[in-house]
PDB file of N, CA and C in Angstrom:
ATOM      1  N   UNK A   1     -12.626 -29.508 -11.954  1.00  0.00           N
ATOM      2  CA  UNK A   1     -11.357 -29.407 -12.615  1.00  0.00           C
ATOM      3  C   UNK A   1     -10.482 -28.341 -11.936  1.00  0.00           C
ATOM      4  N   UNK A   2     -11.157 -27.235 -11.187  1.00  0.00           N
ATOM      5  CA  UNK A   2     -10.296 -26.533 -11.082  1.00  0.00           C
ATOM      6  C   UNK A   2      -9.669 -26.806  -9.312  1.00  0.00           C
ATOM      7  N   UNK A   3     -10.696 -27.635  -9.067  1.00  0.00           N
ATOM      8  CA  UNK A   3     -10.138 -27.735  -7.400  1.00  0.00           C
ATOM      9  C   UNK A   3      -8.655 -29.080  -7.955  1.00  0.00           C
ATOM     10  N   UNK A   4      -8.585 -29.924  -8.423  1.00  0.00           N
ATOM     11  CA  UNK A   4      -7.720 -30.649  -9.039  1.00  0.00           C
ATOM     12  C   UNK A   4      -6.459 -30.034  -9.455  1.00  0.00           C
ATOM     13  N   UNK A   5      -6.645 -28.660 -10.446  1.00  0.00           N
ATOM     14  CA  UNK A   5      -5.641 -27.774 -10.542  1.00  0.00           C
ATOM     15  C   UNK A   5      -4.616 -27.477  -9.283  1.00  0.00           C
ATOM     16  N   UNK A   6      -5.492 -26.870  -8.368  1.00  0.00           N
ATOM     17  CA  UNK A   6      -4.921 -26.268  -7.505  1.00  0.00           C
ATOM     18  C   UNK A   6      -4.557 -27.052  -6.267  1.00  0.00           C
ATOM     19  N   UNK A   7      -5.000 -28.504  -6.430  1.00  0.00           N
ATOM     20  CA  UNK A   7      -4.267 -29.266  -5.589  1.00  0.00           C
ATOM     21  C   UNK A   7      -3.444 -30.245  -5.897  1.00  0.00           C
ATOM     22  N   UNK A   8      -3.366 -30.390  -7.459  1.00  0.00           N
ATOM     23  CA  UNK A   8      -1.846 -31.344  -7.939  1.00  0.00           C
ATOM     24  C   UNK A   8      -2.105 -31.082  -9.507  1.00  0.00           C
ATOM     25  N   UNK A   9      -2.001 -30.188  -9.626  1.00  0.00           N
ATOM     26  CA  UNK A   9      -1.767 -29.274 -10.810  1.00  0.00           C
ATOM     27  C   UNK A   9      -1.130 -28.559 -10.939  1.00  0.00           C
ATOM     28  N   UNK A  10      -0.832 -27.881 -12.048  1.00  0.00           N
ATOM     29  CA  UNK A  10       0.140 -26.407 -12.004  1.00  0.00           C
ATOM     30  C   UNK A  10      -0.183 -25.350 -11.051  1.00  0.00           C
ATOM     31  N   UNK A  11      -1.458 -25.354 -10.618  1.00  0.00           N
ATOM     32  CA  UNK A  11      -1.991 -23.857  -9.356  1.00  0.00           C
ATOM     33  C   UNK A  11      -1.144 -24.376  -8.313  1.00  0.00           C
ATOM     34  N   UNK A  12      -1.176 -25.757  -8.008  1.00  0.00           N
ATOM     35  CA  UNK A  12      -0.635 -26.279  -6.683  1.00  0.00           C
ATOM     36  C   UNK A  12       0.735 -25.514  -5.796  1.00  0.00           C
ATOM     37  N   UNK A  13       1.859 -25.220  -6.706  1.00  0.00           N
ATOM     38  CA  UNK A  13       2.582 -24.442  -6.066  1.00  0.00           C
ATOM     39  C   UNK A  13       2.195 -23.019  -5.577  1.00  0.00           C
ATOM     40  N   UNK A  14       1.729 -22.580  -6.092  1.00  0.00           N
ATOM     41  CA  UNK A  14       1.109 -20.983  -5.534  1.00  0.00           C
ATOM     42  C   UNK A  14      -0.441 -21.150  -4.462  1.00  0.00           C
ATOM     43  N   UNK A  15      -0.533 -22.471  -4.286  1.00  0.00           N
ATOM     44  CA  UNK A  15      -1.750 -22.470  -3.694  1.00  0.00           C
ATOM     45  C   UNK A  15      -1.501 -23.176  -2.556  1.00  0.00           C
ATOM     46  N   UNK A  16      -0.560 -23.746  -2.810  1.00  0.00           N
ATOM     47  CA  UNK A  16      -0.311 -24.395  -1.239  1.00  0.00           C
ATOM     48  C   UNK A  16      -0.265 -23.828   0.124  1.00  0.00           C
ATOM     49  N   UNK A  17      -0.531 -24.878   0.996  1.00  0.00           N
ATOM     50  CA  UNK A  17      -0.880 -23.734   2.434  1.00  0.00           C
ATOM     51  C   UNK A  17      -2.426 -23.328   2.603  1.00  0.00           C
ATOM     52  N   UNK A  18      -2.997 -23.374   1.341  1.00  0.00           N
ATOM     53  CA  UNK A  18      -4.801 -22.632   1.291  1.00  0.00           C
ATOM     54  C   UNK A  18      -5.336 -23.880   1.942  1.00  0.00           C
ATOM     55  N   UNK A  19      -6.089 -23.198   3.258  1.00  0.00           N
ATOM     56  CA  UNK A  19      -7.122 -24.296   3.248  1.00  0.00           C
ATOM     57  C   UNK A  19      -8.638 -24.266   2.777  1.00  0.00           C
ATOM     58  N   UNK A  20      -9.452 -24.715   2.987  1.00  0.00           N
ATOM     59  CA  UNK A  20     -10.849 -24.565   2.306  1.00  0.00           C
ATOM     60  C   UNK A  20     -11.041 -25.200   1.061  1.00  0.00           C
ATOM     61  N   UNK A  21     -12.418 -24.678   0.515  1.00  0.00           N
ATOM     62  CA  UNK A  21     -12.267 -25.408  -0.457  1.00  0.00           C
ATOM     63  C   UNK A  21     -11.415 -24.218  -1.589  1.00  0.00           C
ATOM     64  N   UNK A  22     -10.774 -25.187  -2.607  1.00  0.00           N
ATOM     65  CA  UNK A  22     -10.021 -23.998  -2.887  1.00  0.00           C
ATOM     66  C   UNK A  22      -9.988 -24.516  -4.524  1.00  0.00           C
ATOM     67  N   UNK A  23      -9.337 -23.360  -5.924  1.00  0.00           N
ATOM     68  CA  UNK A  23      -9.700 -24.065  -7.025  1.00  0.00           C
ATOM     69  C   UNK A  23      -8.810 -23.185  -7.928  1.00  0.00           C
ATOM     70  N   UNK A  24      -8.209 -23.407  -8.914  1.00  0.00           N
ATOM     71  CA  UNK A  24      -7.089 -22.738  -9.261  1.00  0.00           C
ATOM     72  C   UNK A  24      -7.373 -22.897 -11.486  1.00  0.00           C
ATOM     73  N   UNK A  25      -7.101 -21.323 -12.007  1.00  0.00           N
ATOM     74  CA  UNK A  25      -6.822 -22.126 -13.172  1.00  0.00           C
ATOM     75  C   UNK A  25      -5.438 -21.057 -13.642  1.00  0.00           C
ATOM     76  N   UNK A  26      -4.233 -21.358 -14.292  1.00  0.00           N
ATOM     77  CA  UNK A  26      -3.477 -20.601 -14.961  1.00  0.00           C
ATOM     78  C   UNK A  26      -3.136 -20.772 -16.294  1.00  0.00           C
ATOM     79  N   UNK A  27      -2.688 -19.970 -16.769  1.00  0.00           N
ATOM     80  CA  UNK A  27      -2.752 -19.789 -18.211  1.00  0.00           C
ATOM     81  C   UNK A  27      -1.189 -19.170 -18.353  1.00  0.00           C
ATOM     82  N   UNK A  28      -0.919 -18.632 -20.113  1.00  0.00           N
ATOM     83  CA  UNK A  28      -0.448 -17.474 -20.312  1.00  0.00           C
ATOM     84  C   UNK A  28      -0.794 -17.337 -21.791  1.00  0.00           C
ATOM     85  N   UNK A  29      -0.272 -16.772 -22.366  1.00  0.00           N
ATOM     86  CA  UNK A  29      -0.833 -15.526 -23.346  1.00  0.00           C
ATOM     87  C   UNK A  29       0.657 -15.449 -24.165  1.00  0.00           C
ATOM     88  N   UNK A  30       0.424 -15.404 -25.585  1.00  0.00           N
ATOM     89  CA  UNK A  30       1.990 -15.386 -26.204  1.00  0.00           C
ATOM     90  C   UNK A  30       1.164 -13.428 -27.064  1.00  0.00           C
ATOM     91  N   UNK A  31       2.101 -12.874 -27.206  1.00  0.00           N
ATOM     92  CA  UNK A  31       1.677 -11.434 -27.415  1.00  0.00           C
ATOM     93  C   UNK A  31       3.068 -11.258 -28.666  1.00  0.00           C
ATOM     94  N   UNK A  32       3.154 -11.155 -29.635  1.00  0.00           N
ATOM     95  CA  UNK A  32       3.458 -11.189 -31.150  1.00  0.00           C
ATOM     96  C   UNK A  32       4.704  -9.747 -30.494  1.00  0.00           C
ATOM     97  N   UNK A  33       5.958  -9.980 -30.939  1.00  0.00           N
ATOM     98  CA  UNK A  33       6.737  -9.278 -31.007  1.00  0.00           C
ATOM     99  C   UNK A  33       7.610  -9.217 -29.363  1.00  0.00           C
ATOM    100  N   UNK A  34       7.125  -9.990 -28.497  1.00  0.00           N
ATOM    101  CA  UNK A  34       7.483  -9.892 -27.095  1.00  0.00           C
ATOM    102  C   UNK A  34       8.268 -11.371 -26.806  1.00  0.00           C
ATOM    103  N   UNK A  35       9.299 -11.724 -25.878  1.00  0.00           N
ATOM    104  CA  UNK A  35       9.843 -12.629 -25.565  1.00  0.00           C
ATOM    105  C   UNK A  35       9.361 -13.475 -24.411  1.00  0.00           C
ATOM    106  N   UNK A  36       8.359 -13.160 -24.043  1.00  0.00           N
ATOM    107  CA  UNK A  36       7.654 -13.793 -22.635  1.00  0.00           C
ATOM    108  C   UNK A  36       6.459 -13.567 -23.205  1.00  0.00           C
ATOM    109  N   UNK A  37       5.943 -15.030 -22.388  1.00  0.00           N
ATOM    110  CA  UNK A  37       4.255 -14.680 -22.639  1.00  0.00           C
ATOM    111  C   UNK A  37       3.312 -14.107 -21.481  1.00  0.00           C
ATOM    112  N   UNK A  38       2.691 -14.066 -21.302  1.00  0.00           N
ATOM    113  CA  UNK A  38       1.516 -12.949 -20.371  1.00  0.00           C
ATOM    114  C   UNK A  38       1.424 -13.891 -19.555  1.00  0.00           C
ATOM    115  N   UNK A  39       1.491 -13.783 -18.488  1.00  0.00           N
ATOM    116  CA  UNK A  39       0.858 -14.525 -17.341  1.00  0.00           C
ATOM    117  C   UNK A  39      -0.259 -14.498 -17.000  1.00  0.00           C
ATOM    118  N   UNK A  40      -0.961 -15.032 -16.613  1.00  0.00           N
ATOM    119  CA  UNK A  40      -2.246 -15.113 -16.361  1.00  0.00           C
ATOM    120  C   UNK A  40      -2.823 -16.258 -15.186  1.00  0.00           C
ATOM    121  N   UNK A  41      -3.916 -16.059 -13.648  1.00  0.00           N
ATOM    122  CA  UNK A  41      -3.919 -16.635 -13.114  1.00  0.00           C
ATOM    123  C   UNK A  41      -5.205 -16.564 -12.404  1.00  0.00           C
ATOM    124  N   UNK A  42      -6.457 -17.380 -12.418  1.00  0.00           N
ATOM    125  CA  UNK A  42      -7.557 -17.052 -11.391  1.00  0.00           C
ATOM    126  C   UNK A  42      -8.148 -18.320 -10.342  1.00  0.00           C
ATOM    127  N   UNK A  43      -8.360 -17.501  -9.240  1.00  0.00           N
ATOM    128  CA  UNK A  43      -8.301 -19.235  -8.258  1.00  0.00           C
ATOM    129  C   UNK A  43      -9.488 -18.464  -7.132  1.00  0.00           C
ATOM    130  N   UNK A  44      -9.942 -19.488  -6.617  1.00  0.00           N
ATOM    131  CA  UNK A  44     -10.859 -19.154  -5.073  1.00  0.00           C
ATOM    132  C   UNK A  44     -10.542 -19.938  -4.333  1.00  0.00           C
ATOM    133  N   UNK A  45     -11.027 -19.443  -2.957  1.00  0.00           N
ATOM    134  CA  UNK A  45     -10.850 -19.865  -1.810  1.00  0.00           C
ATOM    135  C   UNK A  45     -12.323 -19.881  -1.025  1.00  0.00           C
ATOM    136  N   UNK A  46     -13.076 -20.801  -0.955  1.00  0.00           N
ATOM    137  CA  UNK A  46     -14.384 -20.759  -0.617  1.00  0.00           C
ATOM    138  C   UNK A  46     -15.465 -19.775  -1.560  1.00  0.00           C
ATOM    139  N   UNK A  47     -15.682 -18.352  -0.764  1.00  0.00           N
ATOM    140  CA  UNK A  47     -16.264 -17.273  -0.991  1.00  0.00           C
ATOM    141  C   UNK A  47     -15.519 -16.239  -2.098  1.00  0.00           C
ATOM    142  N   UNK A  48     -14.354 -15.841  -1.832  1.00  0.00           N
ATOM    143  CA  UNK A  48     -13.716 -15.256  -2.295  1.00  0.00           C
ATOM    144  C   UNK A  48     -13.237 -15.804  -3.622  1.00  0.00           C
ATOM    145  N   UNK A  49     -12.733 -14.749  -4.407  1.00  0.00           N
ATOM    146  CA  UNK A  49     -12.796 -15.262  -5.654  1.00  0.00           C
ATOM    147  C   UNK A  49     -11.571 -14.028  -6.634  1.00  0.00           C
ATOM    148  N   UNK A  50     -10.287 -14.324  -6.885  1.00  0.00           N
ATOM    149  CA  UNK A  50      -9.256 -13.466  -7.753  1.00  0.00           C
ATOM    150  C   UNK A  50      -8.652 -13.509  -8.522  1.00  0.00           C
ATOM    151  N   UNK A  51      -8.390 -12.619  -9.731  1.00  0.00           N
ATOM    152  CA  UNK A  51      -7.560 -13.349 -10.887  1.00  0.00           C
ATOM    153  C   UNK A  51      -6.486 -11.722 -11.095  1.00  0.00           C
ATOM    154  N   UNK A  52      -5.228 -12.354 -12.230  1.00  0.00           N
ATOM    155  CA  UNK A  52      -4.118 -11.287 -11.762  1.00  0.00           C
ATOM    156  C   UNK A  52      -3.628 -12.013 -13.532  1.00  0.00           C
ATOM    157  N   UNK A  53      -2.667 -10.822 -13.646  1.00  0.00           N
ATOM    158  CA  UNK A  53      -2.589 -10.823 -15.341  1.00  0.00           C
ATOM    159  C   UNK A  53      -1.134 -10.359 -14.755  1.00  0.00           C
ATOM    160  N   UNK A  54       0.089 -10.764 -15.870  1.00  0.00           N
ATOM    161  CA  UNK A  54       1.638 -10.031 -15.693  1.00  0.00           C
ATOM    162  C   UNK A  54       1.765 -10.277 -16.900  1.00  0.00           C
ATOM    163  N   UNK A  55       2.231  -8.831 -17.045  1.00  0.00           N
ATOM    164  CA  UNK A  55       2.311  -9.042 -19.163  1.00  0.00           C
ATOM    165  C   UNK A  55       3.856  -9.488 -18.898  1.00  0.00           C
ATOM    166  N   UNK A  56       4.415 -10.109 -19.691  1.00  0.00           N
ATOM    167  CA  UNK A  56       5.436 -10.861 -20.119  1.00  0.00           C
ATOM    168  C   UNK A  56       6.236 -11.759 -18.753  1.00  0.00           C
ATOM    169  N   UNK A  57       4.872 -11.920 -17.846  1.00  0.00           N
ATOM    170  CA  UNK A  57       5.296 -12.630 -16.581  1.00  0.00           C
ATOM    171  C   UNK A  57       5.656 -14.958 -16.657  1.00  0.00           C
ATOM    172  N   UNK A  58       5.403 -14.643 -18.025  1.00  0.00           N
ATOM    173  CA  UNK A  58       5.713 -16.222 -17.830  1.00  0.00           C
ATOM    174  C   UNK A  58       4.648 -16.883 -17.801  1.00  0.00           C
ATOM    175  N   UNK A  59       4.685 -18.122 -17.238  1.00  0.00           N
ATOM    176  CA  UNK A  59       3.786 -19.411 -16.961  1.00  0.00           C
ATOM    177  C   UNK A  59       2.584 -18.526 -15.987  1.00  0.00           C
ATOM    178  N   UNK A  60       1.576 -18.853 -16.116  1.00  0.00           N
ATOM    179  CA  UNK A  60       1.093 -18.256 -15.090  1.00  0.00           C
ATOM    180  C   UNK A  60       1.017 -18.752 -13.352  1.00  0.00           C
ATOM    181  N   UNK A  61       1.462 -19.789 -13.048  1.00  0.00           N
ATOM    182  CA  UNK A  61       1.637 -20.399 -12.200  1.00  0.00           C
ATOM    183  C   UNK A  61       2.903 -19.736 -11.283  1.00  0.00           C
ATOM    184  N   UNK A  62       3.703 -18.891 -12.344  1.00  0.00           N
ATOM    185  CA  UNK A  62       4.982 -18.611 -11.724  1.00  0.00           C
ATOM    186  C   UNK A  62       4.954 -16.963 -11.173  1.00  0.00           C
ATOM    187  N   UNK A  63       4.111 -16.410 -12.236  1.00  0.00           N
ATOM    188  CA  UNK A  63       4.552 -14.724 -11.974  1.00  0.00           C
ATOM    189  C   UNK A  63       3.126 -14.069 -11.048  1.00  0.00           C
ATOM    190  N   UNK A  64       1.868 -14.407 -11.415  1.00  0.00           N
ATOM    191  CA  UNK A  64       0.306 -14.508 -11.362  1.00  0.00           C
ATOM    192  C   UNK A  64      -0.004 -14.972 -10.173  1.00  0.00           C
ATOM    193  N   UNK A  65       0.279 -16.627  -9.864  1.00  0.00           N
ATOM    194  CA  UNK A  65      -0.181 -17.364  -9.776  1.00  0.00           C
ATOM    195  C   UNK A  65      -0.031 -16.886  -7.535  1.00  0.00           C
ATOM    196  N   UNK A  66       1.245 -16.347  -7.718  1.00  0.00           N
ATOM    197  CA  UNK A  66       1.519 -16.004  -5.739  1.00  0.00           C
ATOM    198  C   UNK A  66       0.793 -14.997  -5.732  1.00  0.00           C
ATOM    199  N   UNK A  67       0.468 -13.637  -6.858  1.00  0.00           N
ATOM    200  CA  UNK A  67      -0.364 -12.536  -6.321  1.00  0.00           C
ATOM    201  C   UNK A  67      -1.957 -12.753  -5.822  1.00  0.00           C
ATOM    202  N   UNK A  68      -2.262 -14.012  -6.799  1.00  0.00           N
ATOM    203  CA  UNK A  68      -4.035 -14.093  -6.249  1.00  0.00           C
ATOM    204  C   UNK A  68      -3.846 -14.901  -5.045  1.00  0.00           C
ATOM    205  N   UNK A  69      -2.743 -15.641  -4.610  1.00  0.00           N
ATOM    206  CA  UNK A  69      -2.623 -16.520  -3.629  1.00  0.00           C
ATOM    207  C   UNK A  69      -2.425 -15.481  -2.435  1.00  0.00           C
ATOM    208  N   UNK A  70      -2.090 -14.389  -2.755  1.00  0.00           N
ATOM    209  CA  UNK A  70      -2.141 -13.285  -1.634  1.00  0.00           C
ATOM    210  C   UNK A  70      -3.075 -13.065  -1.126  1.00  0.00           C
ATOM    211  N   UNK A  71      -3.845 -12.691  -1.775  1.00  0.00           N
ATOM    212  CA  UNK A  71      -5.157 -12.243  -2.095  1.00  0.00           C
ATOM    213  C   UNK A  71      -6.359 -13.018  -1.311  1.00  0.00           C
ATOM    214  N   UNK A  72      -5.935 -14.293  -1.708  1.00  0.00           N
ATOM    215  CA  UNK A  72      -7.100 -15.709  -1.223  1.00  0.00           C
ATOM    216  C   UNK A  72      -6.537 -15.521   0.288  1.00  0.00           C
ATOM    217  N   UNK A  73      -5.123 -15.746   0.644  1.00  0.00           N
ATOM    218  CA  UNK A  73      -5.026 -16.076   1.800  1.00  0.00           C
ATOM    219  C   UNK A  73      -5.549 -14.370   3.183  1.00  0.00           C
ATOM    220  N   UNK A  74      -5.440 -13.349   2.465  1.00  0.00           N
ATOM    221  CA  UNK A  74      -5.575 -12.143   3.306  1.00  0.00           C
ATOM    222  C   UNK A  74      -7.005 -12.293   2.912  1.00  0.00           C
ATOM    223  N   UNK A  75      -8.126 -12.624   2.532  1.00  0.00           N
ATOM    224  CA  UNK A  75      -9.551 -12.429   2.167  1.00  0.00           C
ATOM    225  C   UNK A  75     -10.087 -13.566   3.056  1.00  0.00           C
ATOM    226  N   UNK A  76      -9.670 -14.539   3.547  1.00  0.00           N
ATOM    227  CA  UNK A  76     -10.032 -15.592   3.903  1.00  0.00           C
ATOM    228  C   UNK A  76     -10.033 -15.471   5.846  1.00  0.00           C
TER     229      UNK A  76
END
């Protein structure tokens, strides 16, 4: 499920470009009194393996979702 995510799923935009095997899940988080919800984002790239949180960052695909893609692509 999660390699599916990250190749025509919501991960897909922040994951594109990864080669390997690669696997994506995002989320977010609604937090009581705040106007954005938490972002939230964890994905691998073979071996490597990262997840990244943005409090009131949105979808997690949007705010999350490029920092672990940093991450995968400089680890790889």
């Amino acid at each position: 499920m999660m390699r599916l995510t990250a190749t025509q799923g919501t991960a897909q935009p922040a994951m594109s470009g990864l080669g390997g095997d690669i696997g994506a899940k995002t989320g977010s988080a609604e937090v009581d009194g705040e106007n954005n919800p938490d972002s939230w984002f964890t994905g691998f790239r073979d071996d490597v393996a990262a997840a990244a949180m943005v409090k009131q960052g949105g979808h997690g695909g949007d705010a999350a979702g490029p920092i672990v893609a940093a991450v995968l692509r400089a680890g790889g």
